[in-house]
Protein backbone atom coordinates (compact mmCIF):
# COMPACT_ATOMS: atom_id res chain seq x y z
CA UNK A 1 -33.33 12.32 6.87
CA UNK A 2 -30.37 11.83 4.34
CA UNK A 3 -30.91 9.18 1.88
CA UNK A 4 -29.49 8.51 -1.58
CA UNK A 5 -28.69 4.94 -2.26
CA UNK A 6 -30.93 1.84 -3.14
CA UNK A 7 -31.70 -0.52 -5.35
CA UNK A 8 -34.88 -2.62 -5.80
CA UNK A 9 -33.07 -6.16 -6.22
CA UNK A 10 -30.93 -5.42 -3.09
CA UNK A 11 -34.08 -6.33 -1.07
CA UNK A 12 -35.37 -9.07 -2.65
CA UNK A 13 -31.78 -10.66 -3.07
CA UNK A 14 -31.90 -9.73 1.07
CA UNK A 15 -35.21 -12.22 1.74
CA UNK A 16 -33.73 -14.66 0.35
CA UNK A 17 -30.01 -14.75 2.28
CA UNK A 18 -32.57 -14.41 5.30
CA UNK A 19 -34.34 -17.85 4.08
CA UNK A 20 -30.90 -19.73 3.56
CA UNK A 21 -28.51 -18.63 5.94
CA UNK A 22 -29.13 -20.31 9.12
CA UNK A 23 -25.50 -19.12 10.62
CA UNK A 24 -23.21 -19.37 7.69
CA UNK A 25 -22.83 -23.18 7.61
CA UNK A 26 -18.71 -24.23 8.03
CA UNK A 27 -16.92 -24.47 11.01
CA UNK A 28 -16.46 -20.92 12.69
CA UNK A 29 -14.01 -19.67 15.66
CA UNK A 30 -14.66 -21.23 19.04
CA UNK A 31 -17.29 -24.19 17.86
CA UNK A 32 -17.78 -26.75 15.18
CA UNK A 33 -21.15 -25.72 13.96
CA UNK A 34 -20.32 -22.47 12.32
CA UNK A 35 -21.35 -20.52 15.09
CA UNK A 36 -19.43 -17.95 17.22
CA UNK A 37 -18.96 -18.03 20.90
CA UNK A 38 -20.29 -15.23 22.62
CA UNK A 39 -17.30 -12.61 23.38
CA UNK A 40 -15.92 -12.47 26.51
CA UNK A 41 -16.20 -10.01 29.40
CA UNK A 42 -14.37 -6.62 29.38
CA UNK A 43 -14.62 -2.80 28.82
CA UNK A 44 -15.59 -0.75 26.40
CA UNK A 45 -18.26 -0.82 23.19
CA UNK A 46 -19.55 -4.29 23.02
CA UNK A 47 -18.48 -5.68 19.44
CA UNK A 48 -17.90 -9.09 17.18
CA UNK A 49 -16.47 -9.16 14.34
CA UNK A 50 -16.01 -11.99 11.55
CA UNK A 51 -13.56 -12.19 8.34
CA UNK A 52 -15.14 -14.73 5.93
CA UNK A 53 -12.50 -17.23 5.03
CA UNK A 54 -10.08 -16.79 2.23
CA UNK A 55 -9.94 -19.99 0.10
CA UNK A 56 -11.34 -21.74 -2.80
CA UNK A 57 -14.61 -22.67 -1.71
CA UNK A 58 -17.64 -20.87 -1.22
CA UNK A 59 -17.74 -21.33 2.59
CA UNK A 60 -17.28 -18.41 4.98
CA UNK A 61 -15.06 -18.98 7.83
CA UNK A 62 -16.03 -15.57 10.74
CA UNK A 63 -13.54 -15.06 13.79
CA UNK A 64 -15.26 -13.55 16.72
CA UNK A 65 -13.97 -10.35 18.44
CA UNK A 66 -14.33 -9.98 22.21
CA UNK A 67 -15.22 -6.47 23.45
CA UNK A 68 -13.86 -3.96 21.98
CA UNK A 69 -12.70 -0.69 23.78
CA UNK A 70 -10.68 0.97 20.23
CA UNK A 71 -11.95 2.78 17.63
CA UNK A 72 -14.99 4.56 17.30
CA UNK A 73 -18.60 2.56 16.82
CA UNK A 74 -20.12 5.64 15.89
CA UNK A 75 -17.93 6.68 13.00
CA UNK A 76 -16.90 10.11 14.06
CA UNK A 77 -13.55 9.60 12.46
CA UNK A 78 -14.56 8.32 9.52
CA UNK A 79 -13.97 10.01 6.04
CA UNK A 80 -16.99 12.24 5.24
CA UNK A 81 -18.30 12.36 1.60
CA UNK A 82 -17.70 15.67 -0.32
CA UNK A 83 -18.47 16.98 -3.38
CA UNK A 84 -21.06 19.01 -4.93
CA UNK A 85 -24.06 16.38 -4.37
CA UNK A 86 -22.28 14.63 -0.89
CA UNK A 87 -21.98 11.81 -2.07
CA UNK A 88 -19.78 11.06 -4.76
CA UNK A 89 -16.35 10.66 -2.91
CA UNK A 90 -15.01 8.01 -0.31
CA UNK A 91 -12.91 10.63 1.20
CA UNK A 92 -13.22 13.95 -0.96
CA UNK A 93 -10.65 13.28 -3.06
CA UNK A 94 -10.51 13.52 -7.23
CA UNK A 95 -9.28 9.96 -7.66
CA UNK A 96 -11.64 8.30 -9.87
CA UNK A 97 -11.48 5.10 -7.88
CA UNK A 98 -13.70 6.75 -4.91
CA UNK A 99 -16.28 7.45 -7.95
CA UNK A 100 -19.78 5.72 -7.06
CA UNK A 101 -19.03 4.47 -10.86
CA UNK A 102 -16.13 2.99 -10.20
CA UNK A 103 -17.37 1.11 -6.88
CA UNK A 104 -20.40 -0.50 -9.13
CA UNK A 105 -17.85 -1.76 -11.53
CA UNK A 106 -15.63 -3.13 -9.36
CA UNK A 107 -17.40 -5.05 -5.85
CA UNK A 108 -15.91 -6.05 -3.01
CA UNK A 109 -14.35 -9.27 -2.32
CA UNK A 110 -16.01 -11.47 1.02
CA UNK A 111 -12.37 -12.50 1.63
CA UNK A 112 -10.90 -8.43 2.35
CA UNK A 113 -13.85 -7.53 4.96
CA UNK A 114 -13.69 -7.46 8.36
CA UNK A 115 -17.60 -7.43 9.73
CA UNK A 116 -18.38 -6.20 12.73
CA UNK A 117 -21.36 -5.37 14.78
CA UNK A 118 -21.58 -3.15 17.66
CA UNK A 119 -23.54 -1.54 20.34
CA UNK A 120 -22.41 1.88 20.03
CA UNK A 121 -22.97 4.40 23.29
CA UNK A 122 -25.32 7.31 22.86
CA UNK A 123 -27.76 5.44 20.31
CA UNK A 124 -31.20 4.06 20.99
CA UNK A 125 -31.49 1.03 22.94
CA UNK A 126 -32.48 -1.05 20.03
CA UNK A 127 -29.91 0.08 17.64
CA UNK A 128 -26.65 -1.88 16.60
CA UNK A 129 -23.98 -0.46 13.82
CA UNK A 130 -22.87 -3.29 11.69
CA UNK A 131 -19.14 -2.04 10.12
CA UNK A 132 -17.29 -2.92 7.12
CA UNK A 133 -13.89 -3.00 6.64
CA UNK A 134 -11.60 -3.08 3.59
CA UNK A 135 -8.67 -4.76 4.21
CA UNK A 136 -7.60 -5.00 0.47
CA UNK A 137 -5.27 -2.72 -1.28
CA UNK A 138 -7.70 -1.22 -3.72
CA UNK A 139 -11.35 0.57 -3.76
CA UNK A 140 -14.14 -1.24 -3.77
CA UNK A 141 -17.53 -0.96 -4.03
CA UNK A 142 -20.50 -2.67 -1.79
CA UNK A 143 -24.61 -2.51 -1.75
CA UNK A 144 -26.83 0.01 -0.88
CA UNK A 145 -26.75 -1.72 2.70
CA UNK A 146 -26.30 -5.03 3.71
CA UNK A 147 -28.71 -8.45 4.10
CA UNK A 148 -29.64 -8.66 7.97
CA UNK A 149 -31.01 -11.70 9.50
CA UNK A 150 -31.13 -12.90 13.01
CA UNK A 151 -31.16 -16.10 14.90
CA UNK A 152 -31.85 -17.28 18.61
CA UNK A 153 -30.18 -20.34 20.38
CA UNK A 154 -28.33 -21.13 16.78
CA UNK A 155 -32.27 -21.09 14.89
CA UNK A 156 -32.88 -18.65 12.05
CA UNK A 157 -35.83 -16.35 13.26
CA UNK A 158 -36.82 -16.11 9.58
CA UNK A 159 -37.10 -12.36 9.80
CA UNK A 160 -35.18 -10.03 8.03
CA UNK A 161 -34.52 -6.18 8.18
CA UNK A 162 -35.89 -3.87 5.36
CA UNK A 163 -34.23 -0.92 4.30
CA UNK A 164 -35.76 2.36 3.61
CA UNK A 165 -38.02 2.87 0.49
CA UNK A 166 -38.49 5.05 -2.60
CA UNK A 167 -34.78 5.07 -2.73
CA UNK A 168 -32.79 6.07 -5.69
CA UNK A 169 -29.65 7.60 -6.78
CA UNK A 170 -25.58 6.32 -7.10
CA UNK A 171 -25.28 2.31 -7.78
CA UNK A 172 -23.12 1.23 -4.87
CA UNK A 173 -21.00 2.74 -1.97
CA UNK A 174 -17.38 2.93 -2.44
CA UNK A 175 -14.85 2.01 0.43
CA UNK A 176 -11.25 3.07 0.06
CA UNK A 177 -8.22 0.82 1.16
CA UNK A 178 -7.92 0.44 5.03
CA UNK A 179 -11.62 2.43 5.47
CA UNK A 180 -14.84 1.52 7.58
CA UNK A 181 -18.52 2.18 6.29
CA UNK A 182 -21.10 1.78 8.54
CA UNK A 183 -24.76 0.65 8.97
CA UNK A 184 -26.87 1.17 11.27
CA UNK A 185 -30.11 -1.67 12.09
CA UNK A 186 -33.17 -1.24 14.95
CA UNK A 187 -33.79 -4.34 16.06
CA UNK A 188 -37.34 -3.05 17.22
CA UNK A 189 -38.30 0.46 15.94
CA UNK A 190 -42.06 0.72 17.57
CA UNK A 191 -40.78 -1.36 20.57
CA UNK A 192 -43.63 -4.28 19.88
CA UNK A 193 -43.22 -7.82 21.32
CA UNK A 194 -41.57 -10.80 19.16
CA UNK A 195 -38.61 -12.89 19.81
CA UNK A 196 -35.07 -12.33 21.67
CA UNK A 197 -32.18 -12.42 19.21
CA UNK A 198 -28.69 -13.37 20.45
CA UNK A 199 -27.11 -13.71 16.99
CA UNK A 200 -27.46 -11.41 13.57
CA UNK A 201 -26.95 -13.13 10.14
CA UNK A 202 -24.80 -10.51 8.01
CA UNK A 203 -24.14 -10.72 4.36
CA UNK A 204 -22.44 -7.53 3.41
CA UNK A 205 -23.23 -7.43 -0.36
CA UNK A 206 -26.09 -9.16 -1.16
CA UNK A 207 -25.80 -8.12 -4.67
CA UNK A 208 -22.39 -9.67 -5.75
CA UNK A 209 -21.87 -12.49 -2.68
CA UNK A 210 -23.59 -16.09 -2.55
CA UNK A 211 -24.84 -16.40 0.63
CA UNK A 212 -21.49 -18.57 1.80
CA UNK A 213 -20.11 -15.42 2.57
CA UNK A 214 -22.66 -14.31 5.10
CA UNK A 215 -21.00 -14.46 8.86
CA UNK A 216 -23.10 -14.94 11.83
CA UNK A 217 -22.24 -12.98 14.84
CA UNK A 218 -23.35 -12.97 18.40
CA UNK A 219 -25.41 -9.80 19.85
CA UNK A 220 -23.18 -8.87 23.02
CA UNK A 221 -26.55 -7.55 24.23
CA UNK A 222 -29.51 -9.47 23.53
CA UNK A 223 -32.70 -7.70 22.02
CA UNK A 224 -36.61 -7.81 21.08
CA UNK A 225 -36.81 -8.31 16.77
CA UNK A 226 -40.02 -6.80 15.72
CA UNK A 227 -40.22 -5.40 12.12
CA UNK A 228 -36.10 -4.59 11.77
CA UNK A 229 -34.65 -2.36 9.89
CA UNK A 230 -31.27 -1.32 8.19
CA UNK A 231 -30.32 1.36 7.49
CA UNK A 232 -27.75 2.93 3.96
CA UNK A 233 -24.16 2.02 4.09
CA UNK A 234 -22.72 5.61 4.92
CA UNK A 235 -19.09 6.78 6.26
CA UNK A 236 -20.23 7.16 9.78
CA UNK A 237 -22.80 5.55 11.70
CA UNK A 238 -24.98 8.65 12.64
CA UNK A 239 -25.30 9.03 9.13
CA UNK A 240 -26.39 5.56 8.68
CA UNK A 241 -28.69 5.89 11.68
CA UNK A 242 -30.39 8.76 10.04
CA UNK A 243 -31.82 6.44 7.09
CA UNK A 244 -34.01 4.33 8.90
């Protein structure tokens, strides 16, 4: 199991985006009450995706995504991490702005993401890969992993994932200008009973965002939450996966 990135705070700051985001408050795409609709038929790796809003206030605005049959849920294209300990580049290069350093310095802004979550083929059952994307022109830097909640019928649950423990190591993950990180969450590792989620509350930096810029997305398939958990940022989902 490769881990090397937590922080203690990035939990606790997590339980409490889980207590006060009940689906990200304003007025989302396709409703009135903030939440998505549910995407539409089609082909492909089942996503949604949401863009908080870019304006003044503190309110996050997602879009929903219908299916999506691009890219690559799993992150096999994504920029692997080089360097002597494998982890202190975005993409391998010597540019101090992929520095771990420079990401903690410098944090992403809610209104450059696109957040996505997906139901990527060849992973458990349980598993969906939440994805980050920096739309912005310059590095930045996000948490160890993000806040996950989850609601059913538009109703918090009022559980949240954890991340791994005993964690230490470089202060925040860097993502480069037009790049994806991943992370990975089991909705039910020990496959116990507990409620059906249809929605997951995302807040992608719990560290550096108020809870305004969480975005509530719907789960294209539906699953059993029973002790979640999420898993590291990384730069591709299997690597993500293999934190929990």
């Amino acid at each position: 199991m490769r881990i090397h990135r937590s922080r203690a705070a990035a939990l606790a700051t997590a339980v409490g985006f889980v207590l006060t985001l009940t689906g990200c408050g304003s007025g989302g795409s396709g409703g009135t009450d903030g939440k998505l609709k549910a995407p539409t038929a089609g082909t492909g790796t089942p996503s949604a995706s949401g863009t908080p809003a870019a304006s003044g206030t503190a309110s996050a605005t997602p879009t929903a995504a219908g299916p999506s049959g691009t890219g690559d849920p799993a992150g096999a294209a994504g920029p692997t991490p080089t360097g002597p300990d494998g982890k202190g580049k975005a993409t391998g290069g010597t540019d101090a702005t992929t520095e771990d350093a420079y990401a903690y310095t410098h944090p992403c802004s809610a209104r450059n993401l696109t957040v996505k979550v997906t139901s990527p083929q060849g992973f458990p059952a349980t598993v969906r890969v939440v994805t980050v994307t920096n739309n912005g022109s310059t590095t930045c830097g996000l948490d160890f992993h993000p806040a996950i909640g989850f609601s059913a019928k538009g109703s918090a649950l009022g559980i949240q994932a954890t991340p791994p423990e005993g964690l230490g190591g470089a202060p925040a993950h860097p993502v480069r200008p037009g790049a994806t990180t991943y992370a990975a969450v089991d909705l039910n590792p020990s496959g116990g009973g507990g409620p059906v989620a249809d929605e997951i509350n995302i807040l992608a930096d719990p560290s550096h965002m108020p809870n305004a810029d969480g975005v509530s997305l719907p789960l294209a398939t539906t699953g059993t939450v029973a002790k979640p958990r999420v898993g590291l940022y990384h730069f591709t989902a299997r690597d993500s996966l293999d934190t929990l």
